[in-house]
Protein backbone atom coordinates (compact mmCIF):
# COMPACT_ATOMS: atom_id res chain seq x y z
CA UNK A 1 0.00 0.00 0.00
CA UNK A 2 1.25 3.47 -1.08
CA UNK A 3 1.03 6.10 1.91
CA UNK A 4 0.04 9.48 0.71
CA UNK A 5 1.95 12.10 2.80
CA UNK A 6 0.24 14.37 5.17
CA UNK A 7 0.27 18.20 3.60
CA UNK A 8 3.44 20.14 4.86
CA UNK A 9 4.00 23.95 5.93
CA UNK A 10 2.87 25.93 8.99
CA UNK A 11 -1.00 25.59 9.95
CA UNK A 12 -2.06 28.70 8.27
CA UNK A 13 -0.01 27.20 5.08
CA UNK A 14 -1.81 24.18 5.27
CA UNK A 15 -5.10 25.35 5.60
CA UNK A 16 -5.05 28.22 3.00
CA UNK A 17 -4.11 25.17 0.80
CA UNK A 18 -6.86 23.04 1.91
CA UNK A 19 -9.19 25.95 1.40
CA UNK A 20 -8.38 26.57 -1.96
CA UNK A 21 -8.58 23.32 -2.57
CA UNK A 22 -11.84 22.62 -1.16
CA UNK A 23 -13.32 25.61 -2.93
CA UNK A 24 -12.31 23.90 -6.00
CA UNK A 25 -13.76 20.40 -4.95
CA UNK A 26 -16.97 21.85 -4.52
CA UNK A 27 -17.25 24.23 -7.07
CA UNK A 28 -20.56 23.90 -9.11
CA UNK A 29 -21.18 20.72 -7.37
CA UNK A 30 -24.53 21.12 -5.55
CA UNK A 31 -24.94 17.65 -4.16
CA UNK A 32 -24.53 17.75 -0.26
CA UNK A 33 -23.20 14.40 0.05
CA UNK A 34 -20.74 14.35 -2.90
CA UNK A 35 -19.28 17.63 -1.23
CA UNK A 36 -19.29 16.11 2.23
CA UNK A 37 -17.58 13.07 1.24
CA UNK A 38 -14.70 14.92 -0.47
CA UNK A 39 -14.56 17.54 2.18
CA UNK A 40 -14.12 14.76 4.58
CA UNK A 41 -11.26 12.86 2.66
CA UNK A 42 -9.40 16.38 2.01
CA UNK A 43 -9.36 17.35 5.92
CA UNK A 44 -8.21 13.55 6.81
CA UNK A 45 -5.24 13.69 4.41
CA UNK A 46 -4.60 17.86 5.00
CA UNK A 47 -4.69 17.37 9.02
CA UNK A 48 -2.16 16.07 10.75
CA UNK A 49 -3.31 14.55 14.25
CA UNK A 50 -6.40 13.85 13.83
CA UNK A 51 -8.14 10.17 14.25
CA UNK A 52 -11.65 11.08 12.79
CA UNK A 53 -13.61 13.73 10.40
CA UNK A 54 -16.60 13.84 8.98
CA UNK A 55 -20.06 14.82 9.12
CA UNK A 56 -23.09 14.58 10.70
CA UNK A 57 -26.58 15.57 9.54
CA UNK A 58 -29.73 16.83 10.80
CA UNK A 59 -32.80 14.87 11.08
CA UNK A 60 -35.34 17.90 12.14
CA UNK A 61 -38.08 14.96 13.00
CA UNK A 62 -36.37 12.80 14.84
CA UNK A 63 -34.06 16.20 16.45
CA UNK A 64 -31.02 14.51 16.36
CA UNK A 65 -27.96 13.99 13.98
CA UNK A 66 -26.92 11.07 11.80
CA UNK A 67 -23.98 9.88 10.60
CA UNK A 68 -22.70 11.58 6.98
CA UNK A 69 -19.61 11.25 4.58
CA UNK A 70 -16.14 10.84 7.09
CA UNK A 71 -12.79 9.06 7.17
CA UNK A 72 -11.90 7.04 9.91
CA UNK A 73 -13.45 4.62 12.56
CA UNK A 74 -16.71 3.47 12.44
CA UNK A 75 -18.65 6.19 14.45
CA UNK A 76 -21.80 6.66 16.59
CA UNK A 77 -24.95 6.49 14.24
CA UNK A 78 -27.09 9.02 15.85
CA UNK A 79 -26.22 11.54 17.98
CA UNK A 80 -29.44 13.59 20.31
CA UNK A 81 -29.43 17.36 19.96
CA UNK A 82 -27.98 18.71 23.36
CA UNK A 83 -25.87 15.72 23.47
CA UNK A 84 -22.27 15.54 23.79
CA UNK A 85 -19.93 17.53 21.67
CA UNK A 86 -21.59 17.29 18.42
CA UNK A 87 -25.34 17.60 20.51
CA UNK A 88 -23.92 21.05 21.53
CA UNK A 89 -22.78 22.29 18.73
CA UNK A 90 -25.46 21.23 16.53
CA UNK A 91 -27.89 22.89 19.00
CA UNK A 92 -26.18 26.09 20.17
CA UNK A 93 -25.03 26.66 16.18
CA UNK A 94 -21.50 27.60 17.53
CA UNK A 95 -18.47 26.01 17.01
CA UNK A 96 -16.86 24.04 19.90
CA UNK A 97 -13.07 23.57 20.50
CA UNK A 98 -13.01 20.57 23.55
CA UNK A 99 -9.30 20.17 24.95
CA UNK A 100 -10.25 17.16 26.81
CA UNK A 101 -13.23 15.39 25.61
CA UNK A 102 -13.09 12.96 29.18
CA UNK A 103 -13.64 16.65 31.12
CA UNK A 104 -16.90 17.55 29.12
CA UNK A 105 -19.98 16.82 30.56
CA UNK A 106 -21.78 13.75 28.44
CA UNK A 107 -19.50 13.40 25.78
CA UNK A 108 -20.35 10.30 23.67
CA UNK A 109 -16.94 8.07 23.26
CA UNK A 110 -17.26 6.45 20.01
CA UNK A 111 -13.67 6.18 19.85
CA UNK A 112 -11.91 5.21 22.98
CA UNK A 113 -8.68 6.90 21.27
CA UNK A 114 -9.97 10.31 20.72
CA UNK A 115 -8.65 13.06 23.10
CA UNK A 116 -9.81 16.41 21.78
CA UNK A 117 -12.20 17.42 19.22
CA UNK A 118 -13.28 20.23 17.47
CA UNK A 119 -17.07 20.75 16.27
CA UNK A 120 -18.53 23.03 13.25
CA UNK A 121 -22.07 23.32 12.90
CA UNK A 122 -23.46 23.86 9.49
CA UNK A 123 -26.29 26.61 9.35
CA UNK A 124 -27.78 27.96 6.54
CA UNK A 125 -29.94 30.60 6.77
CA UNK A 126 -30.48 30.51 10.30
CA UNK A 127 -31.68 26.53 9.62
CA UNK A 128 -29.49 23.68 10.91
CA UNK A 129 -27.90 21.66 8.09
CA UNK A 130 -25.55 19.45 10.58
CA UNK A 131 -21.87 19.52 11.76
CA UNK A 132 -18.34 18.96 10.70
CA UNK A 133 -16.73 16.80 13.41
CA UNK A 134 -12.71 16.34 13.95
CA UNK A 135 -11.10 14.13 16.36
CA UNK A 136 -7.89 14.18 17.68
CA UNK A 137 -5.44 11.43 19.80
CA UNK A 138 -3.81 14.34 21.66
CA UNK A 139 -5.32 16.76 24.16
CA UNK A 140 -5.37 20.44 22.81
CA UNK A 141 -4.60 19.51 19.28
CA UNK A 142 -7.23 22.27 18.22
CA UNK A 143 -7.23 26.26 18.69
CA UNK A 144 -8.40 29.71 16.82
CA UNK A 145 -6.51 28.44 13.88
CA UNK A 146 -8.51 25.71 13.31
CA UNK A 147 -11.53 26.97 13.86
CA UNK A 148 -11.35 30.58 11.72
CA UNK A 149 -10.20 27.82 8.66
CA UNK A 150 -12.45 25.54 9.07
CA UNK A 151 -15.51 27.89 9.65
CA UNK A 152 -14.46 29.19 6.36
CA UNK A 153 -14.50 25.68 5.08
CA UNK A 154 -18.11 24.74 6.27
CA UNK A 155 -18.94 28.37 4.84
CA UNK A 156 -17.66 27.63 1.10
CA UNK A 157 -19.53 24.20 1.83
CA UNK A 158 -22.55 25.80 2.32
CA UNK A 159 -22.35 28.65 -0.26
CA UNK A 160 -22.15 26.29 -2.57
CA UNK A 161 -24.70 23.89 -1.82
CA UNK A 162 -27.37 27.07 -1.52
């Protein structure tokens, strides 16, 4: 098997890259789950030290989130709004940057490994879409960086898809 290396270059590098890129991946594509799934494959080989991304979406009847498009592990199927990381998230509509996922309150393990996590809820016009979710193996791996890039991610995301 051939091993792809990770993308090189300081953070910011990295993620202006992975922008740009994205932007193109998407572009004219208005299928949400053909953009998801390449969203999800570009952030697991653009990130370094991370053990999980994807995507979860909204299910407005049953007021929870399901499992999308994401690289990694297999993952929790269905996630209550209000619960755990991605719960939050998904029902404050704010992006959540968890140090250490054993300190917050009701976080939902689906991989024993994962240490820290970053959330990014999808909202378009003030209606929830669902939430970009990033594991890491190390505590703190994500900070202001992260989020400001991937915000603007999730934003070209759902640009796009409108």
């Amino acid at each position: 098997m051939i091993e792809i290396p990770k993308f090189q270059g300081t953070k910011e590098e990295i993620y202006t890259l992975c922008l740009k890129q994205a932007k193109a991946l998407i572009s004219g594509e208005k299928n949400l789950i053909a953009n998801l799934s390449n969203l999800s494959a570009l952030l697991n080989q653009a990130l370094d030290q991370i053990n999980w991304v994807g995507f979860y979406l909204f299910e407005q009847e049953q007021d929870e989130l399901v499992l999308g498009p994401f690289q990694g592990l297999p993952a929790c199927i269905r996630i209550p709004l209000g619960k755990g990381v991605c719960g939050n998230a998904a029902k404050d509509q704010k992006t959540y940057i968890v140090q250490d996922v054993n300190a917050f309150p009701g976080h939902i393990a689906c991989d024993a490994q994962s240490r820290s996590e970053i959330v990014v809820p999808l909202v378009l016009e003030g209606k929830l879409i669902g939430v970009l979710d990033i594991d890491s193996p190390n505590i703190s791996r994500f900070d202001e960086t992260d989020k400001l890039y991937l915000e603007q991610i999730c934003e070209a995301l759902l640009t796009e898809i409108h």
